[in-house]
Protein backbone atom coordinates (compact mmCIF):
# COMPACT_ATOMS: atom_id res chain seq x y z
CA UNK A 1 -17.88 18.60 13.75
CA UNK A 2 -17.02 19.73 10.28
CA UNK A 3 -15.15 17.13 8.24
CA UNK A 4 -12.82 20.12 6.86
CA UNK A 5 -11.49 20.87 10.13
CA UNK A 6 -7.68 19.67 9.66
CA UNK A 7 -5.60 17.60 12.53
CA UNK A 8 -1.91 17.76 12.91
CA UNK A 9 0.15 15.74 9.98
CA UNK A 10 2.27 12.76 10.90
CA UNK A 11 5.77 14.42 10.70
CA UNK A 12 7.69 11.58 10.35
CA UNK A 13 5.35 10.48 7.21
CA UNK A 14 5.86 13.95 5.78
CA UNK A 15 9.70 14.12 6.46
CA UNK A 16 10.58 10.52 4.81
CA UNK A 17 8.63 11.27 1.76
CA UNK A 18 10.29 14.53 1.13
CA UNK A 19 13.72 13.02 1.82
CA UNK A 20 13.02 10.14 -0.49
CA UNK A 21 11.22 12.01 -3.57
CA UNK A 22 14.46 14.36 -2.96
CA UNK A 23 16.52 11.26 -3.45
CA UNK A 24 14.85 10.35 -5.89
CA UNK A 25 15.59 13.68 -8.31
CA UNK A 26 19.27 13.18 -7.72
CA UNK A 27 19.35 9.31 -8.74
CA UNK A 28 17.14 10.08 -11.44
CA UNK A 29 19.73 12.64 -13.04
CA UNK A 30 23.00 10.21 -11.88
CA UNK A 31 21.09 6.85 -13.62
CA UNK A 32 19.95 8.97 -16.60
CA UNK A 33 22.47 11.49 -17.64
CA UNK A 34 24.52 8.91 -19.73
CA UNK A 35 21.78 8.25 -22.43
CA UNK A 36 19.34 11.94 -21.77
CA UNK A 37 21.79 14.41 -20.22
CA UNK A 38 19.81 16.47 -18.22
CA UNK A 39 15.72 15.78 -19.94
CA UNK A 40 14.77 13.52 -17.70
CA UNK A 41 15.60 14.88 -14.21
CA UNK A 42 13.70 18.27 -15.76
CA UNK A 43 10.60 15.97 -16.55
CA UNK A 44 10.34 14.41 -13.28
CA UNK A 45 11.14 17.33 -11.40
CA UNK A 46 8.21 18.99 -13.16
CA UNK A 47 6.16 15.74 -11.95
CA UNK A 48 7.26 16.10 -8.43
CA UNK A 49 5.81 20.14 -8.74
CA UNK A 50 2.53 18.41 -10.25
CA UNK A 51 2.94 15.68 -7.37
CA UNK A 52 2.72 18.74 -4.71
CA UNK A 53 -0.42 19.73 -5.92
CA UNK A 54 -1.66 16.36 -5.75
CA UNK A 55 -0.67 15.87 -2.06
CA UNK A 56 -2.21 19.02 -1.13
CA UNK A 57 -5.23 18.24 -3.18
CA UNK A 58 -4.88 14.84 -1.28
CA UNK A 59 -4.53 16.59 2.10
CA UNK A 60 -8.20 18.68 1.17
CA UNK A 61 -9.98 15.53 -0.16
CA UNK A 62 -13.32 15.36 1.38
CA UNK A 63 -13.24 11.98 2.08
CA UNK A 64 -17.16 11.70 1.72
CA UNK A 65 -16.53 12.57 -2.09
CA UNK A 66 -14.00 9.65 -2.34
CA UNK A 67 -16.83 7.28 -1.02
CA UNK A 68 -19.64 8.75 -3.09
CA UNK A 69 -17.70 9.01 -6.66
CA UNK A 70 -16.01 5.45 -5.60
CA UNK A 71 -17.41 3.50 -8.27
CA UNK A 72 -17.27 6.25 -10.90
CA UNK A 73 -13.55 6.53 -9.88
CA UNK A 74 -12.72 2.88 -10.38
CA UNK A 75 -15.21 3.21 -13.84
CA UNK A 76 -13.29 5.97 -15.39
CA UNK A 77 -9.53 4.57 -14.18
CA UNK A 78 -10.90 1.21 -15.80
CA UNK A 79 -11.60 3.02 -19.28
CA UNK A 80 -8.20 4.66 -19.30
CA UNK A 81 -6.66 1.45 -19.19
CA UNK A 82 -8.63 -0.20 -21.79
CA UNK A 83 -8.01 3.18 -24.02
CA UNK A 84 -4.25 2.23 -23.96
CA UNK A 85 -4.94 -0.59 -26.18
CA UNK A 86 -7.65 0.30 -28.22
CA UNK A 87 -7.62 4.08 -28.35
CA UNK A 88 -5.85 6.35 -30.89
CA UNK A 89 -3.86 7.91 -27.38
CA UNK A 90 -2.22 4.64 -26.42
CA UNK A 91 0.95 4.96 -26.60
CA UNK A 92 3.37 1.30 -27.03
CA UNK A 93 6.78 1.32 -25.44
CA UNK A 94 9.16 -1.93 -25.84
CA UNK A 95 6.01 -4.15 -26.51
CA UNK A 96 4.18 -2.91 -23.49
CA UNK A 97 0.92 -1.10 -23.94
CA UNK A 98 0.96 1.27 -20.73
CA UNK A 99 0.58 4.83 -21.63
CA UNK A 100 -1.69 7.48 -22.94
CA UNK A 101 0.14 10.25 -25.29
CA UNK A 102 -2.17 13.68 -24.34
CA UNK A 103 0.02 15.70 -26.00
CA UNK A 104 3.65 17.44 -26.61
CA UNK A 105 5.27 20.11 -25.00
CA UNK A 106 8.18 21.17 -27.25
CA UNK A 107 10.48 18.24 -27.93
CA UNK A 108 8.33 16.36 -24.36
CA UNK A 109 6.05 13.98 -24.51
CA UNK A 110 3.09 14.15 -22.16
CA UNK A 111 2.56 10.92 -20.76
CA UNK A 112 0.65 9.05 -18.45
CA UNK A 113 0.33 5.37 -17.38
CA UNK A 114 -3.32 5.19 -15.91
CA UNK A 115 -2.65 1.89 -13.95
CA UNK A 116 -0.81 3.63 -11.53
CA UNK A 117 -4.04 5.69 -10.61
CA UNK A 118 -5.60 2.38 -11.00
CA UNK A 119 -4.14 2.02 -8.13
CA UNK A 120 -5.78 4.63 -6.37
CA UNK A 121 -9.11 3.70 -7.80
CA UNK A 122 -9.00 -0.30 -7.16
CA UNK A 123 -8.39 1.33 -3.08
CA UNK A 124 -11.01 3.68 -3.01
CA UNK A 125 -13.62 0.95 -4.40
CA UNK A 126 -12.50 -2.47 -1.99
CA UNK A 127 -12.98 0.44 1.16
CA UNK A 128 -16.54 1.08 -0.02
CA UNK A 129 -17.53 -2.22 -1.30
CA UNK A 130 -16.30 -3.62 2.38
CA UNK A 131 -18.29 -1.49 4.08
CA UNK A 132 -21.41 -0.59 4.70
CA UNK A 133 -23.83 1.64 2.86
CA UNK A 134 -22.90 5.02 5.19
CA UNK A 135 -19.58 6.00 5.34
CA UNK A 136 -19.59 6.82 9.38
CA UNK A 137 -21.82 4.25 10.62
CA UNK A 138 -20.52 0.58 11.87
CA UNK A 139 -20.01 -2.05 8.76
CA UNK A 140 -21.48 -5.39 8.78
CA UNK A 141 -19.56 -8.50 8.55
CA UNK A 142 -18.11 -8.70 5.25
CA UNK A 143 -19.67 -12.34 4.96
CA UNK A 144 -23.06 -11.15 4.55
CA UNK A 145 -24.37 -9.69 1.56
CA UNK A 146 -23.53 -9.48 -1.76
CA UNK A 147 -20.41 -7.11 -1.22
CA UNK A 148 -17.64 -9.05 -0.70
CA UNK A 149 -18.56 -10.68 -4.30
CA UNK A 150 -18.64 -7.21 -5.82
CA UNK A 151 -15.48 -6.67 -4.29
CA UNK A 152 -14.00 -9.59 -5.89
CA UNK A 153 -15.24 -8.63 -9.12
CA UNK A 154 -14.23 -5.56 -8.82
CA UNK A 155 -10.43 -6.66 -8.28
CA UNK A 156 -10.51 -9.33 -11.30
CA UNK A 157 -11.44 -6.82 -13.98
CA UNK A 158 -8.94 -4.70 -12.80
CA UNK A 159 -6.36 -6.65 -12.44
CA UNK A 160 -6.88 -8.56 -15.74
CA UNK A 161 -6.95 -5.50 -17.75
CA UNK A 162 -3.84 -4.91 -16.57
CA UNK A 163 -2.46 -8.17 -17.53
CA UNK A 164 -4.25 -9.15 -20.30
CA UNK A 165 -5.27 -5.42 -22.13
CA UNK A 166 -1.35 -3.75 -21.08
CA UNK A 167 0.64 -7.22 -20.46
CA UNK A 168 1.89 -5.91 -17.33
CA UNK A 169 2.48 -8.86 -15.24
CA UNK A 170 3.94 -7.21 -12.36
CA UNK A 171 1.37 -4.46 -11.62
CA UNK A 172 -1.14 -7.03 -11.94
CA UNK A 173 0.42 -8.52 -9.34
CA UNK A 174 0.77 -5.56 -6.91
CA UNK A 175 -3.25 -4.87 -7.87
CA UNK A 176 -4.46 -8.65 -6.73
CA UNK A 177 -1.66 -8.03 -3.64
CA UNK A 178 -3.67 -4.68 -2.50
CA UNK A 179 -6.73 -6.33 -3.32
CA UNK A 180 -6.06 -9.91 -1.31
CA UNK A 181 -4.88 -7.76 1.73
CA UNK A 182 -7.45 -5.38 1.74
CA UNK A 183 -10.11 -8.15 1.94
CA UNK A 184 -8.11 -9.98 4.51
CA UNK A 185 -8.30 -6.79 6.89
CA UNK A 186 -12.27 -6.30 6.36
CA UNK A 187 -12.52 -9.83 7.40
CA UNK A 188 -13.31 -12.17 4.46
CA UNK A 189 -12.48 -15.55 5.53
CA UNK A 190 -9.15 -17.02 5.02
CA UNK A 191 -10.53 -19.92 3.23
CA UNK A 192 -11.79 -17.09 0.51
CA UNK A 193 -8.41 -15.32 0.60
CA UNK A 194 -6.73 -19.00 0.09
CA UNK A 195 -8.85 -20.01 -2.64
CA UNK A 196 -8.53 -16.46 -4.75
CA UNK A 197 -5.02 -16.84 -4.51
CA UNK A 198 -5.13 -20.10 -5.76
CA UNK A 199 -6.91 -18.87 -8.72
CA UNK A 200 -4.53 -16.25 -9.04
CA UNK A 201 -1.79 -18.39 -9.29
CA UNK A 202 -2.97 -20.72 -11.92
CA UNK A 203 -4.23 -17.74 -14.06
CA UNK A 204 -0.48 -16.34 -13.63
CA UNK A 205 1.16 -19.42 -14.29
CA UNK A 206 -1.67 -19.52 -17.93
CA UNK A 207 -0.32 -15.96 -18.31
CA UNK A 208 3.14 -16.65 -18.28
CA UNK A 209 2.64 -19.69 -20.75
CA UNK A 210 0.72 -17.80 -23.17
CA UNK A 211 3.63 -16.17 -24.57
CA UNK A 212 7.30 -17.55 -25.20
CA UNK A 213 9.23 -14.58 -24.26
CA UNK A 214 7.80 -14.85 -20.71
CA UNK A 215 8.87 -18.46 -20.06
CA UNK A 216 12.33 -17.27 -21.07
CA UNK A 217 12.64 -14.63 -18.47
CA UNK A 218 11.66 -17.33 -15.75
CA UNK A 219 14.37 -19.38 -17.18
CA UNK A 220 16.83 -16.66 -17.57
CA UNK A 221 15.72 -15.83 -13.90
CA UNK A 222 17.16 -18.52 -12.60
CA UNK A 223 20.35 -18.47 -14.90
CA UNK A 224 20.80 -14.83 -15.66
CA UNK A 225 24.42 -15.08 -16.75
CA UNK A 226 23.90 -17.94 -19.28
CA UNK A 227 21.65 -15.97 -20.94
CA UNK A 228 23.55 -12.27 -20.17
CA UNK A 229 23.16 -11.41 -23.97
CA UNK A 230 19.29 -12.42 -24.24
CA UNK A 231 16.49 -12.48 -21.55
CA UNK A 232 19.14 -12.22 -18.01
CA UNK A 233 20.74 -9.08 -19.86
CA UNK A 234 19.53 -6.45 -17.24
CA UNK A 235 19.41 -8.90 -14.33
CA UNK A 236 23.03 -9.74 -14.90
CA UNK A 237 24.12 -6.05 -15.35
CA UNK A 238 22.16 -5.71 -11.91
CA UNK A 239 23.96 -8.12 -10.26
CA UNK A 240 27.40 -7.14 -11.34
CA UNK A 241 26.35 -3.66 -10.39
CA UNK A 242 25.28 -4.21 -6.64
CA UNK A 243 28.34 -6.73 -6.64
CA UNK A 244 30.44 -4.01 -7.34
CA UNK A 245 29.21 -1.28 -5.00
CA UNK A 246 30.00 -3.57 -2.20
CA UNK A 247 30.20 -2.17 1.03
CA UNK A 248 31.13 1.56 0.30
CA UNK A 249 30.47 2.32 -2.98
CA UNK A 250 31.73 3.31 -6.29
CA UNK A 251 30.46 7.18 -5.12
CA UNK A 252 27.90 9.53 -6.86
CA UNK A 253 27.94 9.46 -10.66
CA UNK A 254 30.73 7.00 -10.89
CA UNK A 255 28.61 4.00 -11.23
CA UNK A 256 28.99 2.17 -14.44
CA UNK A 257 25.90 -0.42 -14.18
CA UNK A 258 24.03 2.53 -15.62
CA UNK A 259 25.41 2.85 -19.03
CA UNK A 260 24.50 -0.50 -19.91
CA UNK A 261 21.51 -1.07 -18.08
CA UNK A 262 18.21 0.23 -20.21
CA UNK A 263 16.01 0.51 -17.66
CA UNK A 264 18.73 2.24 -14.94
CA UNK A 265 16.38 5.03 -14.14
CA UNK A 266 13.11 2.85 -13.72
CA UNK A 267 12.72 -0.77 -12.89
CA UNK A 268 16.28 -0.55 -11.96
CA UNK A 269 17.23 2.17 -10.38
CA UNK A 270 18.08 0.84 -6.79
CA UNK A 271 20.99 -0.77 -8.72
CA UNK A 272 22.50 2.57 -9.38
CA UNK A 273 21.51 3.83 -5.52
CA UNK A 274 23.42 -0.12 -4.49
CA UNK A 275 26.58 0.25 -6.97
CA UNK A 276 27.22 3.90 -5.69
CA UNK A 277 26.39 4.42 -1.86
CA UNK A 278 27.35 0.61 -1.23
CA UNK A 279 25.12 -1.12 1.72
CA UNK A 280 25.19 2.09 3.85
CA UNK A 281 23.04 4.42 1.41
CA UNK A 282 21.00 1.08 -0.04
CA UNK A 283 20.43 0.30 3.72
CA UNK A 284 19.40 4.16 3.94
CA UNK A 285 16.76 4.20 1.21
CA UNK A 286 15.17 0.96 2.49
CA UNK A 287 14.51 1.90 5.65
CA UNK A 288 13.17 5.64 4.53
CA UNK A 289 10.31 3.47 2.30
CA UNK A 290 9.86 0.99 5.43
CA UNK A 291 9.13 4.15 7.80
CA UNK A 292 6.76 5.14 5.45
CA UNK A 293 4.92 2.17 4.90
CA UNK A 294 5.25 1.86 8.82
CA UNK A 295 3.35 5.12 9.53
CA UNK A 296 0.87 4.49 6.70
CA UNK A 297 -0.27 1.28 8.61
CA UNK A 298 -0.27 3.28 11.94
CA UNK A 299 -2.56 5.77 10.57
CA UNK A 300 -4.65 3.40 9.45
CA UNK A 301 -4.82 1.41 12.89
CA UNK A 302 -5.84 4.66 14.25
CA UNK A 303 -8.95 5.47 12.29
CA UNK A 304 -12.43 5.85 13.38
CA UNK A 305 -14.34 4.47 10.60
CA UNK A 306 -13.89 0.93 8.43
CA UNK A 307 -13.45 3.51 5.62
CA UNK A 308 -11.21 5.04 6.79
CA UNK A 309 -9.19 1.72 7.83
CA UNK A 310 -9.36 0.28 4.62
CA UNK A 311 -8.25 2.95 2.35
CA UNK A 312 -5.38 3.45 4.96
CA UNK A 313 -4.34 0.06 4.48
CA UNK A 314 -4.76 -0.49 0.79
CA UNK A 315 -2.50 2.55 0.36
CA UNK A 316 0.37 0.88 2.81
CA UNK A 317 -0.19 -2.44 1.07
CA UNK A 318 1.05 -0.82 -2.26
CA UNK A 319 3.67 1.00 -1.40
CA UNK A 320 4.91 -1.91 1.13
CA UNK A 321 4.43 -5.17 -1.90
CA UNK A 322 5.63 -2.62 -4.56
CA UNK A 323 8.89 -2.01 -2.51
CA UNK A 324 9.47 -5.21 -2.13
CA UNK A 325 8.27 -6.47 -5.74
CA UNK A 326 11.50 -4.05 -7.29
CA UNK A 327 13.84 -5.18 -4.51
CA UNK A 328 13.47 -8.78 -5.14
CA UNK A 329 13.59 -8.17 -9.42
CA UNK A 330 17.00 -5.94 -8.98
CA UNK A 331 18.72 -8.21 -7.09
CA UNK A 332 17.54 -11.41 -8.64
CA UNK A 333 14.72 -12.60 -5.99
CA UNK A 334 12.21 -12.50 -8.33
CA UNK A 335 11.84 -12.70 -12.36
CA UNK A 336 12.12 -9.78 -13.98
CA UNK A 337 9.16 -7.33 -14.21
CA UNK A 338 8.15 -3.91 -14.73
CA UNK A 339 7.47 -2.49 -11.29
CA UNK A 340 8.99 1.20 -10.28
CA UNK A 341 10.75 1.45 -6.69
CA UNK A 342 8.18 4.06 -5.35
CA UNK A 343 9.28 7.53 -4.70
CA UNK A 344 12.71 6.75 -6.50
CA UNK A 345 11.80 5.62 -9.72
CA UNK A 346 11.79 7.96 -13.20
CA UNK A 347 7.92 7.64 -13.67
CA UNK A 348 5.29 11.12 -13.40
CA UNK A 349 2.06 8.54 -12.69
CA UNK A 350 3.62 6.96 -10.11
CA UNK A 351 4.80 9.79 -8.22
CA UNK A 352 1.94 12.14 -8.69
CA UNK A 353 -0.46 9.12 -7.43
CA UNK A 354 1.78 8.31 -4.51
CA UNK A 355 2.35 11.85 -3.28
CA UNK A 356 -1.39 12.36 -3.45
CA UNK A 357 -2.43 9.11 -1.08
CA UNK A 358 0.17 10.02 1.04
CA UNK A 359 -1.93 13.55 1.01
CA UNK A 360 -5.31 11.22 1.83
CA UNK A 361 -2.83 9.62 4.36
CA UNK A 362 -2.23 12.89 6.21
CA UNK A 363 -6.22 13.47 6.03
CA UNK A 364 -7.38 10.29 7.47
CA UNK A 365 -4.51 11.04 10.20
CA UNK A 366 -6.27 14.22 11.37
CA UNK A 367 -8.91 11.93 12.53
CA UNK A 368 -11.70 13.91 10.57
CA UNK A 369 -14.26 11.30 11.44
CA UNK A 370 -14.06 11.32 15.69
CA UNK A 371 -16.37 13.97 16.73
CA UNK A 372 -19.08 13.09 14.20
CA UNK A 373 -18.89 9.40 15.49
CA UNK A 374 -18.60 10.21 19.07
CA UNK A 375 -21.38 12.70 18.96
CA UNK A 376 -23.56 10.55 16.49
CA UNK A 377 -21.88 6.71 16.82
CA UNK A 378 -24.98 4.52 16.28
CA UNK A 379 -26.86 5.97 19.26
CA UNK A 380 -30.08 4.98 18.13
CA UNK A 381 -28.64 1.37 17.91
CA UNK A 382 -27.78 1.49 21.58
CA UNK A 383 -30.36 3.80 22.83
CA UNK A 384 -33.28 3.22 20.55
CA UNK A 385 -33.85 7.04 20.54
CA UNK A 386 -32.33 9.30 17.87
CA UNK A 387 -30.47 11.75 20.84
CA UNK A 388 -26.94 11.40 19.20
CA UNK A 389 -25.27 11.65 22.88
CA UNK A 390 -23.69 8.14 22.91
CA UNK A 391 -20.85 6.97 21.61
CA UNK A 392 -18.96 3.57 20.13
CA UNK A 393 -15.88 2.13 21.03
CA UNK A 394 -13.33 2.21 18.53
CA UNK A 395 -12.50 -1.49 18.82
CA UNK A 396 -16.22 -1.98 18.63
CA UNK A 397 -16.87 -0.06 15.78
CA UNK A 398 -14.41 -1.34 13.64
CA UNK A 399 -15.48 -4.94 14.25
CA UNK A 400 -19.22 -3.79 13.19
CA UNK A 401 -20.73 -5.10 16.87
CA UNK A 402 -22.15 -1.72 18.02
């Protein structure tokens, strides 16, 4: 069977993400039009037309190419982020090193935060290192070998450039989350899992320490209003902005938590969704990024190859722990980061890189894999002969026993 022959699309997948990128526009231009008037709902709207492309591009991927070019992926995503730093492009916004200037368009800046396809990169590389060396044929326990450990590398670099090269705590975080889970589901023992996290935390807790202005946010965290003109200044505003939504509302564009809130159409945009559709529209937005995550995980159950399984998984992972990362931060769960609410969030990167695994997402749901395992699956394994009649049990070939 030819890998380019397309299945059916999860419609429920495709429906939520439309809704919510839709959603997204309109907050965008509510939470921004104090401070921009109308320039930064016509920069992400242009993102969301670039963020098309890159679902149907998604959608085409042969998914061969993403295992083949894995490593040069993850290699060139890795260089980006170092070039933020120590590159002429890098561009430094509020102290944060995050973004590479490739050029102007008029009075717009073209920019791009190359953790976010970091993202995508850090994915594609765990589902190859976790397998084995064919894409289609059964993987072998991720114990053995030297994998696993190339794996682990792989996901410390990564996520230390991003803490240490950008000082972005928070996407650090959602990096060593997708990379944790991802080894978790190929099988690495817990006691592996348990000790890297370990690690994690004490190199997070150094992190933290190095610098004074990050002990104060944990502080402030805890006591946002003491320190409302310092460090808690955009948790308090939060607060006082979801506090006053309540139940019903404030209604659309009559929200004031946005005029004094800096980050209103980024980190902290669910504040303006909370202070103006109340708990009925918050409740609304929630569960839209739930059913996505929720079909991104079903698709990934489904698939035919370990591949297949892990990239589906690493790709629900993110946008599940980044949900929940920004949820936590706006309404005080959690000290304050930088980590966009996906779909919703002002940010090109993130949406273009979302839209485009939720593309690979609709490709690994079309099941490209099946006939080429079932007509192929390891029959010389079972038969001894090359005749490429038998075929493997999903179960079985997932667990790497055929």
């Amino acid at each position: 069977m030819n890998e380019e022959k397309q299945g059916k699309e999860d419609p429920l997948l495709k429906g939520a993400v439309i809704v919510l990128v839709i959603v997204g526009l309109i907050v965008i231009y509510d939470a921004s039009f104090p401070r921009s008037g109308g320039g930064q709902i016509a920069r992400q709207a242009v993102w969301a037309l670039v963020g098309v492309v890159a679902y149907l591009i998604g959608r085409r991927m042969s998914l061969r190419t993403l295992y083949r070019w894995a490593p040069l992926f993850a290699l060139v995503a890795l260089l980006m982020m170092l070039a933020v730093r120590f590159s002429s492009l890098g561009a430094e916004r509020g102290g944060a090193y995050r973004w590479l200037k490739l050029g102007q368009v008029g009075a717009m800046e073209i920019l791009v935060q190359p953790a976010e396809f970091g993202k995508i990169a850090l994915i594609i590389l765990l589902a190859r290192l976790l397998c084995h060396s064919n894409m289609v044929s059964a993987c072998q326990p991720v114990q053995a070998g030297r994998l696993p450990w190339a794996a682990l590398i792989g996901l410390l670099i990564m996520a230390g450039v991003v803490g240490g090269v950008q000082e972005d705590l928070g996407t650090a975080l959602v990096f060593c989350g997708i990379g944790m889970t991802m080894l978790f589901v190929a099988g690495v023992p817990f006691r592996w899992v348990a000790l890297l996290t370990a690690v994690l935390a004490v190199a997070t807790a150094f992190f933290i320490y190095q610098k004074e202005y990050r002990w104060v946010r944990i502080v402030a965290f805890t006591q946002p209003f003491a320190y409302l003109d310092t460090a808690g200044y955009q948790l308090a505003h939060s607060l006082m902005g979801i506090g006053t939504g309540g139940v019903w509302g404030t209604g659309l564009g009559m929200g004031r938590a946005k005029e004094f809130l800096p980050a209103s159409e980024t980190d902290f945009v669910f504040t303006t969704v909370a202070e103006e559709t109340g708990i009925f529209g918050s409740t609304a937005i929630i569960a839209l990024l739930a059913l996505v995550s929720w079909r991104v995980f079903v698709i990934a159950s489904k698939a035919q190859a370990m591949f297949l399984l892990l990239l589906g998984n690493g790709i629900g992972v993110w946008i599940a722990l980044q949900t929940l990362l920004n949820l936590y931060v706006v309404v005080g769960a959690a000290p304050t980061t930088g980590v966009p609410l996906p779909f919703i969030s002002y940010g090109g990167s993130s949406l273009v890189s979302l839209l485009f695994c939720i593309g690979l997402t609709q490709k690994i749901a079309s099941n490209p894999m099946m006939g080429r395992i079932e007509r192929q699956g390891h029959a010389r394994i079972g038969s001894g002969r090359g005749n490429g009649r038998a075929s493997v049990p999903r179960r079985e070939y997932r667990r790497g026993v055929a």
